[in-house]
Protein backbone atom coordinates (compact mmCIF):
# COMPACT_ATOMS: atom_id res chain seq x y z
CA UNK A 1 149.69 112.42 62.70
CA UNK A 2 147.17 114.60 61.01
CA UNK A 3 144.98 116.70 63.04
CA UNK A 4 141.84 117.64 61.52
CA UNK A 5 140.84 121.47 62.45
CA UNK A 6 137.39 122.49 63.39
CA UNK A 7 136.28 125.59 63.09
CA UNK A 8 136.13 128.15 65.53
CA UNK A 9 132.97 128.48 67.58
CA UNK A 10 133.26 132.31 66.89
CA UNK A 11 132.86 132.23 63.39
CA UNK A 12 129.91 129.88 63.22
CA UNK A 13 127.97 132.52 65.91
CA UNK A 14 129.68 134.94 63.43
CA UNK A 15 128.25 133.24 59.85
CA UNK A 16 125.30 132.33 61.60
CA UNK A 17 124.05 135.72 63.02
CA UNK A 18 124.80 137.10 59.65
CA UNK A 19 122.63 134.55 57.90
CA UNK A 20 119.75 135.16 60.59
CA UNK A 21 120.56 139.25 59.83
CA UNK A 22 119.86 138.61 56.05
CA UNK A 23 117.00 136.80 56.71
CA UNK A 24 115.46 138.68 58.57
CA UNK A 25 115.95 141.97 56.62
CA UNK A 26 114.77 139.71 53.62
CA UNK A 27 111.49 139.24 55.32
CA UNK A 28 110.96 142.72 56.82
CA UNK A 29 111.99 143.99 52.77
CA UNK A 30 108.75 141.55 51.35
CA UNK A 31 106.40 141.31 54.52
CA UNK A 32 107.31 144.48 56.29
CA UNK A 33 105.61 147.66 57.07
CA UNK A 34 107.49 149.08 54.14
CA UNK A 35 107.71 145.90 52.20
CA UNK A 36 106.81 144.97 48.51
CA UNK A 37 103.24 142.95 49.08
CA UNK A 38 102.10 146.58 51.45
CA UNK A 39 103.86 148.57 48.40
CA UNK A 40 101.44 146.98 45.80
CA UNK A 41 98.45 147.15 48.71
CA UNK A 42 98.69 150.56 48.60
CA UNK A 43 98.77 151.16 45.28
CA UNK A 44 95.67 149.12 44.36
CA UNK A 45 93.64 151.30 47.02
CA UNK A 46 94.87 154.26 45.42
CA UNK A 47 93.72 152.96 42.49
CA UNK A 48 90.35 151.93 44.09
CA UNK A 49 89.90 155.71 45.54
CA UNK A 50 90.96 157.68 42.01
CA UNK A 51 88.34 155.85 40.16
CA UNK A 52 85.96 156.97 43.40
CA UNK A 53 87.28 160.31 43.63
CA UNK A 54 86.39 160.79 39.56
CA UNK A 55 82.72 159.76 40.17
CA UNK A 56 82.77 161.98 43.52
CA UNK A 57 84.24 164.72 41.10
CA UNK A 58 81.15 164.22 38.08
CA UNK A 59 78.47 164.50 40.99
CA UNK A 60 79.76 167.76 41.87
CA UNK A 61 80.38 168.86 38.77
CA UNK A 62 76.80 167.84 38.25
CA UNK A 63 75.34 169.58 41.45
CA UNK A 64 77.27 172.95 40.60
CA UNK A 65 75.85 172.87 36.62
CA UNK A 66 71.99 172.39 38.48
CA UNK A 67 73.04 174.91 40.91
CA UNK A 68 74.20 177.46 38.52
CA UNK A 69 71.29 176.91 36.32
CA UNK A 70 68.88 177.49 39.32
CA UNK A 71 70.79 180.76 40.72
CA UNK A 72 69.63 184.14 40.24
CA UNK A 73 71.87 185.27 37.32
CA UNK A 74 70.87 182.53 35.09
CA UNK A 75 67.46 180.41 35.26
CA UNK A 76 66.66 177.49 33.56
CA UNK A 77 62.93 177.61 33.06
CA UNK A 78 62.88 174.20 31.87
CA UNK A 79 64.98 172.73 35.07
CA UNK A 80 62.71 174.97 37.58
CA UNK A 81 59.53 173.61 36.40
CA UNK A 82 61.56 169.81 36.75
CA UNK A 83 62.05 170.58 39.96
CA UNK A 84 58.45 171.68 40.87
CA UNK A 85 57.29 169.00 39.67
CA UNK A 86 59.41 166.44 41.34
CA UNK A 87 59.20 168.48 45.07
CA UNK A 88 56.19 169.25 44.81
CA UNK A 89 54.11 166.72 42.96
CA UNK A 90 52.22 168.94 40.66
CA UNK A 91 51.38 168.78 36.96
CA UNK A 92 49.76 171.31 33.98
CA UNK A 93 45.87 170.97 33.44
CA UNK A 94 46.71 169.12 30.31
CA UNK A 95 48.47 166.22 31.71
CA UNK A 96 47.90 162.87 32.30
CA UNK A 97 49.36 160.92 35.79
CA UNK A 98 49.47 157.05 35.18
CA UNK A 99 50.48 155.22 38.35
């Protein structure tokens, strides 16, 4: 007489709780908080805010060059009488306004 064998109940809760572990870990290492797809999320929005942080960088760069130029140890004549114009609306004698 030949009995066939099942197997244990134990070890298929055993195989199958480590098959739901690795699952499980598999998602939480792609999806997770930590995971791959928030990995390359986060470097594209780094990405995003070094190529803002470089035109954030030129405008002050920009301000500081106008702001030097205006201070009182160095004056651009040229840049004043920009300015002037500009705040204040004024032109020379000689000039022409075409609206």
């Amino acid at each position: 007489m030949t009995l066939r064998k099942r197997p244990a109940f134990g070890a298929l809760m055993y195989f199958s709780c480590i098959f739901m572990l690795g699952l499980y870990f598999t998602f939480a290492a792609v999806q997770g908080d930590f995971g791959v797809f928030k990995r390359a999320q986060v470097d594209a929005e780094a990405d995003t805010l070094a190529v803002e942080l470089a035109e954030v960088q030129a405008q002050v760069d920009t301000m500081e060059n106008l702001t030097q130029r205006l201070s009182d140890k160095y004056l651009d004549l040229d840049l004043l009488d920009t300015q002037a114009r500009d705040v204040l609306g004024m032109i020379r004698a000689d000039e022409i306004v075409i609206r």
